[in-house]
Protein backbone atom coordinates (compact mmCIF):
# COMPACT_ATOMS: atom_id res chain seq x y z
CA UNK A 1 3.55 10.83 14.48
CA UNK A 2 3.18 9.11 11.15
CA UNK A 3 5.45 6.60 10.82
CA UNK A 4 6.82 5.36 7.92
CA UNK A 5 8.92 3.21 6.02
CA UNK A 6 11.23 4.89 3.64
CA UNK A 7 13.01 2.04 1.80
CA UNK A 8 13.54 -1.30 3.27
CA UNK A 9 16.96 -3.36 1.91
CA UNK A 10 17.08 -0.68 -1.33
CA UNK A 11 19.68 -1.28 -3.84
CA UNK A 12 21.80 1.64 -3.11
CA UNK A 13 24.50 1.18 -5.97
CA UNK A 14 23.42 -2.31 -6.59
CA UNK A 15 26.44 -2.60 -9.34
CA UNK A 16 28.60 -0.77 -7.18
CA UNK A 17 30.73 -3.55 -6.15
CA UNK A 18 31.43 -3.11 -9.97
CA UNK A 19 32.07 0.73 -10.06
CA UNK A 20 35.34 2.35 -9.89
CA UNK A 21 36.84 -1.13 -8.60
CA UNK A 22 40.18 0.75 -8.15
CA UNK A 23 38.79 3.26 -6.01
CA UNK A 24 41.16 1.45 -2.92
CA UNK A 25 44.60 2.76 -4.90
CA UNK A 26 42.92 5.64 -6.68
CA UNK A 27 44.89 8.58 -5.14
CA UNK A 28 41.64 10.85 -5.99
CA UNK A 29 39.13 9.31 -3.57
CA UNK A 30 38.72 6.83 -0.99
CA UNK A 31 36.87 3.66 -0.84
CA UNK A 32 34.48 2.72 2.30
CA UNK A 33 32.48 -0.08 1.32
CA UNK A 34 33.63 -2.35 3.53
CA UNK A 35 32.50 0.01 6.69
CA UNK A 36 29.12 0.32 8.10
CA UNK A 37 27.40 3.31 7.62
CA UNK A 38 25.16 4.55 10.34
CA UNK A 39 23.63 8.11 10.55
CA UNK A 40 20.61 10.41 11.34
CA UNK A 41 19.50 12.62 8.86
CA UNK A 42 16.78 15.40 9.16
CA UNK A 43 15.31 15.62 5.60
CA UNK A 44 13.18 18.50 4.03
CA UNK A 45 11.96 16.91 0.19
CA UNK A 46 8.90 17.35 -2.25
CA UNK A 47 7.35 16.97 -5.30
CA UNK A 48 5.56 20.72 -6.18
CA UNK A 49 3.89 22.24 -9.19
CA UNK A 50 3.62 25.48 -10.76
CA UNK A 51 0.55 26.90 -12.69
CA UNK A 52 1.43 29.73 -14.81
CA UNK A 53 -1.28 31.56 -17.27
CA UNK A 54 -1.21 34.93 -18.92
CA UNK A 55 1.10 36.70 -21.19
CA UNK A 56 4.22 38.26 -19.69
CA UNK A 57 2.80 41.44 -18.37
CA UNK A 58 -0.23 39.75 -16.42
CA UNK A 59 1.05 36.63 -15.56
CA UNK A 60 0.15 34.91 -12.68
CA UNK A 61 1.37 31.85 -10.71
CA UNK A 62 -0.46 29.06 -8.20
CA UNK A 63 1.38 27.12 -6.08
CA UNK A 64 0.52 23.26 -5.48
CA UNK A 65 3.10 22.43 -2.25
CA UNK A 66 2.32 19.06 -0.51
CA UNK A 67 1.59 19.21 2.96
CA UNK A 68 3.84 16.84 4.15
CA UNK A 69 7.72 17.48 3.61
CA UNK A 70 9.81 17.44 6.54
CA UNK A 71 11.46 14.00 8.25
CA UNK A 72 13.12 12.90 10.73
CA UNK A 73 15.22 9.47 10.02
CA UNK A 74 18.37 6.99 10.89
CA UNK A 75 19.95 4.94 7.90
CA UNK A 76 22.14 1.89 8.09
CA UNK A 77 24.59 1.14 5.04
CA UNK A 78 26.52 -1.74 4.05
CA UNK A 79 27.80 -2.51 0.55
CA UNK A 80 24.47 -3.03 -1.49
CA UNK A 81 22.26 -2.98 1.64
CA UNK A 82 20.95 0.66 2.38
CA UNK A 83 18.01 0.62 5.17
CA UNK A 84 16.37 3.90 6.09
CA UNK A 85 13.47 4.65 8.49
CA UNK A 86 11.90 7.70 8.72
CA UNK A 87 8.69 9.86 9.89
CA UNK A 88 6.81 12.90 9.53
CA UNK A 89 6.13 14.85 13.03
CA UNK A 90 3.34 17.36 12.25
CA UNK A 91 5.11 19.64 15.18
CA UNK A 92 7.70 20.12 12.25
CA UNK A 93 7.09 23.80 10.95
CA UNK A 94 6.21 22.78 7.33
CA UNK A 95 3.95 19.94 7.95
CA UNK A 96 0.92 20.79 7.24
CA UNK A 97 -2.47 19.54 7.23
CA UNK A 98 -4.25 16.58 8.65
CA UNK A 99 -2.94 13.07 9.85
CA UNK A 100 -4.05 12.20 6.14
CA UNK A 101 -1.46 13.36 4.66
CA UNK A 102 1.32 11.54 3.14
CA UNK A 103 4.43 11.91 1.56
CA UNK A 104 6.81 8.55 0.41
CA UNK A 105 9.86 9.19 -1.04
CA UNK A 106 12.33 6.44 -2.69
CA UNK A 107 15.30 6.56 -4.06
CA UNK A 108 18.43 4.68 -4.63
CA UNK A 109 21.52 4.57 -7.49
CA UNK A 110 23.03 1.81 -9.41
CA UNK A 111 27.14 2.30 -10.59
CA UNK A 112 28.28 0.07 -13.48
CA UNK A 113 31.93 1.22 -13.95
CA UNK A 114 31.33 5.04 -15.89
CA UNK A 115 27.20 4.59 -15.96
CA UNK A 116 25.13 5.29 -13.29
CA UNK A 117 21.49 4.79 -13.21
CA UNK A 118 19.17 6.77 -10.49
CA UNK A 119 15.88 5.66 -9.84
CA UNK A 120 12.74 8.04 -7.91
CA UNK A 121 9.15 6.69 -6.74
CA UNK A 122 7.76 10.02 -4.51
CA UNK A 123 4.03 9.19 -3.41
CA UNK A 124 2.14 12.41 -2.09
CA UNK A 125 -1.09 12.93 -0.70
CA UNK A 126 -2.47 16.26 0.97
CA UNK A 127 -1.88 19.60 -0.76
CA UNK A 128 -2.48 23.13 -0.59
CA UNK A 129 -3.14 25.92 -2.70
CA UNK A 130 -1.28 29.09 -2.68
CA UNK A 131 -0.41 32.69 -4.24
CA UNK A 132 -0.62 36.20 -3.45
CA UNK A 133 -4.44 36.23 -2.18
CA UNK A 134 -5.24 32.75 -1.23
CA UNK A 135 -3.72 29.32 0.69
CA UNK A 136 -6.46 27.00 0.61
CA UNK A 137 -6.08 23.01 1.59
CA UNK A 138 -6.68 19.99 -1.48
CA UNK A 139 -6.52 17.21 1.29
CA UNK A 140 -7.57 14.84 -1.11
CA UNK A 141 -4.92 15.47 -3.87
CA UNK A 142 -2.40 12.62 -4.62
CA UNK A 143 0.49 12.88 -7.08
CA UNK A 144 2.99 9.99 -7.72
CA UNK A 145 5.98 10.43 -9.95
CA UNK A 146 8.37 7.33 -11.31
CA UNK A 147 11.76 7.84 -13.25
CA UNK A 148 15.25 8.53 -13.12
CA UNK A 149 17.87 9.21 -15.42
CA UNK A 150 21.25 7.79 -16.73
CA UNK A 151 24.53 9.49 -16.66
CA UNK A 152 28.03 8.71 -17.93
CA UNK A 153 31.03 10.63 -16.10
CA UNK A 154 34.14 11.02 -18.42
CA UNK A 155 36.64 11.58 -15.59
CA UNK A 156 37.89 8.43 -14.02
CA UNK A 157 39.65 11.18 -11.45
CA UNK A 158 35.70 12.26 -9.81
CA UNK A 159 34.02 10.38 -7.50
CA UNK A 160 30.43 10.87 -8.11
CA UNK A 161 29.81 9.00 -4.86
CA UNK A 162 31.16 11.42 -3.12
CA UNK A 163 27.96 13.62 -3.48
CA UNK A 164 25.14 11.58 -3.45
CA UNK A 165 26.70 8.79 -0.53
CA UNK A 166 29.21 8.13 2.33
CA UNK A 167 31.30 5.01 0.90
CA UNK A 168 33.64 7.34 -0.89
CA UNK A 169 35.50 10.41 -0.39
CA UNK A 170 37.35 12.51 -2.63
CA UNK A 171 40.51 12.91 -1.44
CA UNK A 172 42.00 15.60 -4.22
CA UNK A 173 39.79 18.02 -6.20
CA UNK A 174 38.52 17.07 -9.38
CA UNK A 175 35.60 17.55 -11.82
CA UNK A 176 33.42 16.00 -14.68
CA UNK A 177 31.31 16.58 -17.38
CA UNK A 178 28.39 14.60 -16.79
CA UNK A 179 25.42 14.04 -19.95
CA UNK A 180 22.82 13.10 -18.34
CA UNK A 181 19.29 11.53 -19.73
CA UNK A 182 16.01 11.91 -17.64
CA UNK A 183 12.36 10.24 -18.02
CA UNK A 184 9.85 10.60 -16.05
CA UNK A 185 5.99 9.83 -15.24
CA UNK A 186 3.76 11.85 -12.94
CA UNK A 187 0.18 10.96 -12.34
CA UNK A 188 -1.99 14.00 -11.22
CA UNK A 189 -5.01 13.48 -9.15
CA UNK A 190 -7.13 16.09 -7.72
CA UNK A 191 -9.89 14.09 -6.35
CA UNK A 192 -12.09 16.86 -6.96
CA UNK A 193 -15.68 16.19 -8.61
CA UNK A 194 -15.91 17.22 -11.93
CA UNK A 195 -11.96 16.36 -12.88
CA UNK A 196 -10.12 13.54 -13.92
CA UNK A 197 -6.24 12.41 -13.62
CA UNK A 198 -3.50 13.63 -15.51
CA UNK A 199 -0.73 11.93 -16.89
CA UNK A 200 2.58 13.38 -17.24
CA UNK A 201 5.47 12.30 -19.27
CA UNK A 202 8.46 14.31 -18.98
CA UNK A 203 12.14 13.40 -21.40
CA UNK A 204 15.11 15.43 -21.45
CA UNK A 205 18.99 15.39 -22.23
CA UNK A 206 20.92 18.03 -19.84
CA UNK A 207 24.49 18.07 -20.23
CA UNK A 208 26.27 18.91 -16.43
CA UNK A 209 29.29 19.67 -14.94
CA UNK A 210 30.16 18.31 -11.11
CA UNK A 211 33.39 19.10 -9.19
CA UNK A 212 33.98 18.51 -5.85
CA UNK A 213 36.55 21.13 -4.17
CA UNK A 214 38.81 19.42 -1.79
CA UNK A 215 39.19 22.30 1.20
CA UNK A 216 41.49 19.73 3.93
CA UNK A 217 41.15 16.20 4.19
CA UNK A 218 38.49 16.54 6.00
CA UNK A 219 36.50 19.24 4.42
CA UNK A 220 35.16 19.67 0.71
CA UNK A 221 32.16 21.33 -1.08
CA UNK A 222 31.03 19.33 -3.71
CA UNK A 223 28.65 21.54 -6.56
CA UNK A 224 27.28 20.70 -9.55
CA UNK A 225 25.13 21.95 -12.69
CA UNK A 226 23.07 20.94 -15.43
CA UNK A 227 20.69 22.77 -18.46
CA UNK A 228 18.86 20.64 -20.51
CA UNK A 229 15.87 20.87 -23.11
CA UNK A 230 12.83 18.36 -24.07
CA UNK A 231 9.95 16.83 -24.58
CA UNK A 232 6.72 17.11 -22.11
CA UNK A 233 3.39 15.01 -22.93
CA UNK A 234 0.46 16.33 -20.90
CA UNK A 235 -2.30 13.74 -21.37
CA UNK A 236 -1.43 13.97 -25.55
CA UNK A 237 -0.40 17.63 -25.60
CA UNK A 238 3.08 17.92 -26.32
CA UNK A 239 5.63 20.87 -26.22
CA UNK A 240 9.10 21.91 -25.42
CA UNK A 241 10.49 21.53 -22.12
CA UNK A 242 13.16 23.20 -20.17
CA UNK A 243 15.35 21.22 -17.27
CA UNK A 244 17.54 23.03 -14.53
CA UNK A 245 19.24 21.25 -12.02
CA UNK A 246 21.60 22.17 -8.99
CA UNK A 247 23.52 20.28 -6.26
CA UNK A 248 25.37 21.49 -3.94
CA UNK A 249 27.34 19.38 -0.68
CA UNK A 250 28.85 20.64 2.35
CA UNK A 251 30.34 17.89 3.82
CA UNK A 252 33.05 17.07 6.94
CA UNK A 253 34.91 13.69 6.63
CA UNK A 254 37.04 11.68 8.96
CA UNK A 255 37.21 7.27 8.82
CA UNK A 256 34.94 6.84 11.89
CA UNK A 257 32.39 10.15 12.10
CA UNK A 258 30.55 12.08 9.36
CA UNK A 259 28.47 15.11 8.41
CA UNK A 260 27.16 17.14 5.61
CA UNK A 261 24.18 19.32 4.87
CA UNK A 262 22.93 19.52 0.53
CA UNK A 263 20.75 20.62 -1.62
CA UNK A 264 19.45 19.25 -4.52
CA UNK A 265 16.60 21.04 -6.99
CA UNK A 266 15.41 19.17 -10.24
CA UNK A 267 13.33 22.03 -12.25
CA UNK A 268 11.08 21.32 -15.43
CA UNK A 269 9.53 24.50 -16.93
CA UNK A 270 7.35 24.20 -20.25
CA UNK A 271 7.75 26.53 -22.95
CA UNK A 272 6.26 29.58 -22.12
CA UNK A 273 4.63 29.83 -25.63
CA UNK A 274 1.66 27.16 -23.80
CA UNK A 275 -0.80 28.79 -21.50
CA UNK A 276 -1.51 27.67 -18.96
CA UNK A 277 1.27 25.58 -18.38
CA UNK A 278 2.56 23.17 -15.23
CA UNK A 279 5.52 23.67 -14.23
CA UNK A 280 7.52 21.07 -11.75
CA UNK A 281 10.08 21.05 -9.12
CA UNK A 282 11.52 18.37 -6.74
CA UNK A 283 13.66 19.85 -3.71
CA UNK A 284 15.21 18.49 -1.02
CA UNK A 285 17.34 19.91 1.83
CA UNK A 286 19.46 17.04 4.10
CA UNK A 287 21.13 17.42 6.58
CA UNK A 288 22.83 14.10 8.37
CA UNK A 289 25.59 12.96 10.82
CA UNK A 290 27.09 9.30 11.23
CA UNK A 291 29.64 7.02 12.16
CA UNK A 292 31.12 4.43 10.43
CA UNK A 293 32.65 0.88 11.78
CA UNK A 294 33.44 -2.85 11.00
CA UNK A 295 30.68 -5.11 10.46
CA UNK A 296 30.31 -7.85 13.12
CA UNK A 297 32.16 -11.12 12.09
CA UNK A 298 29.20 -12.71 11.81
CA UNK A 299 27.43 -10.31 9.65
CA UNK A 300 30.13 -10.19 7.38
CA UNK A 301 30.18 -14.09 7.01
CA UNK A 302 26.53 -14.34 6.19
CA UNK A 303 26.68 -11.49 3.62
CA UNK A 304 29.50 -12.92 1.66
CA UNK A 305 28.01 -16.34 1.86
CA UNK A 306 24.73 -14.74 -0.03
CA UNK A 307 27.18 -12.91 -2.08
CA UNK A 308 28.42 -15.51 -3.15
CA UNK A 309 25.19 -17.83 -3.98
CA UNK A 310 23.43 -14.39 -6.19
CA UNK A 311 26.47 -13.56 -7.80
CA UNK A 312 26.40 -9.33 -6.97
């Protein structure tokens, strides 16, 4: 088993304490941040590229998929402290390759009353090759990707949180429009003699829609959208870019115990006027269960006493 460690004291919603401060008498959702969030989660993610070349009638596609993608991990949440541990069993059905293989992901959100920032570091190492004829191991490739994007939500009635965390809860069905800005940087690396890194630099404006259905008060599906255009830089080479993003939450709610299952898919496709062209996707399946409960006396003493001192 390859252990690893998937963020250590990340700054889940680092702001948050500044986000939706009314969230306690907002009759639309329903504030947990003063709980603490335990759970497992089983977590399916990557970072994979397309190649596409010919015209439309002969086109042809290759697959780069990492080797590495499925994990098995337990997080522990409270207020701006968000600790996850996680590994990669290669008994797992879609890890692949050998004990060389990697696969880091990071990510985390910051809330500032309507703004919120996301942040994503995914480190990958060990990939394979496939279409219709061939699947052929690259256990040397390595790909790392920074960025994130900023959104605004109009509608002080959604609770983005909802979707992407377990310290809220929507409580009565309600939607936003969502514009939403993305940049980011991917660094390409076959290892392969012969070749040299690529850099990537990927900018887009998507506007989105979210809405989280309210089934029971316990139940909702939460769903979202987005379709952007923009700008991708390929080592000086620039053309138009396409973005197409979809969320979707399935998610069971009661104080104490929790569980959901999501998806999440963040496409870029260039314009299909360049040839060849990379295309690039970031999935990830989660599924999770956990239970939330007061933090020990002491633990809450301490934290508001460094609270207090750093000013968050």
């Amino acid at each position: 088993m390859n252990f690893k460690l998937i963020g250590i004291l990340t700054l889940n919603s680092i702001l948050g304490c500044f986000a939706q401060n009314d969230s306690l008498q907002n009759p639309y959702f329903k504030s947990y941040n003063d709980k603490i969030t335990g759970s497992i989660y089983y977590l399916d993610t990557s970072n994979s590229f397309q190649i596409a070349s010919g015209n439309l009638d002969s086109e042809t596609f290759v697959n780069l998929i990492p080797n590495r993608r499925e994990q098995i991990g337990f997080n522990l949440n409270y207020k701006i402290i968000d600790i996850s541990v996680g590994f990669a069993p290669k008994f797992l059905s879609q890890n692949k390759g050998d004990s060389h293989s990697k696969n880091f992901n990071f990510n985390t959100r910051f809330y500032y009353k309507k703004w919120m920032q996301s942040f994503t570091f995914i480190n990958q190492k060990g990939f394979y090759i496939s279409d219709d004829n061939i699947t052929a191991q690259l256990p040397d490739m390595r790909t790392t990707k920074i960025g994130g994007s900023t959104a605004y939500v109009f509608n002080n009635k959604f609770s983005f949180k909802t979707l992407v965390s377990q310290n809220e809860w929507q409580t009565k069905s309600s939607g936003s429009f969502i514009p939403t800005f993305s940049f980011y940087y991917t660094n390409i690396d076959l290892n392969i003699t012969d070749t040299t890194p690529g850099d990537i630099y990927v900018f887009t404006l998507a506007p989105s829609y979210f809405y989280n259905f309210v089934i029971s008060d316990r139940v909702l599906i939460g769903t979202g959208i987005a379709l952007g255009v923009g700008i991708n830089d390929i080592d000086g080479d620039s053309s138009a870019l396409y973005q197409a993003d979809f969320n979707l939450k399935l998610a069971y709610n009661k104080d104490r115990f929790f569980a959901f299952a999501s998806i999440n898919t963040v496409s870029f496709a260039q314009d299909e006027k360049v040839n060849p062209r990379l295309n690039d996707n970031i999935a990830t399946l989660k599924l999770s269960a956990g239970y939330r409960f007061d933090p020990p006396k002491k633990v809450k003493e301490v934290y508001d006493k460094v609270n207090q001192k750093i000013g968050l």
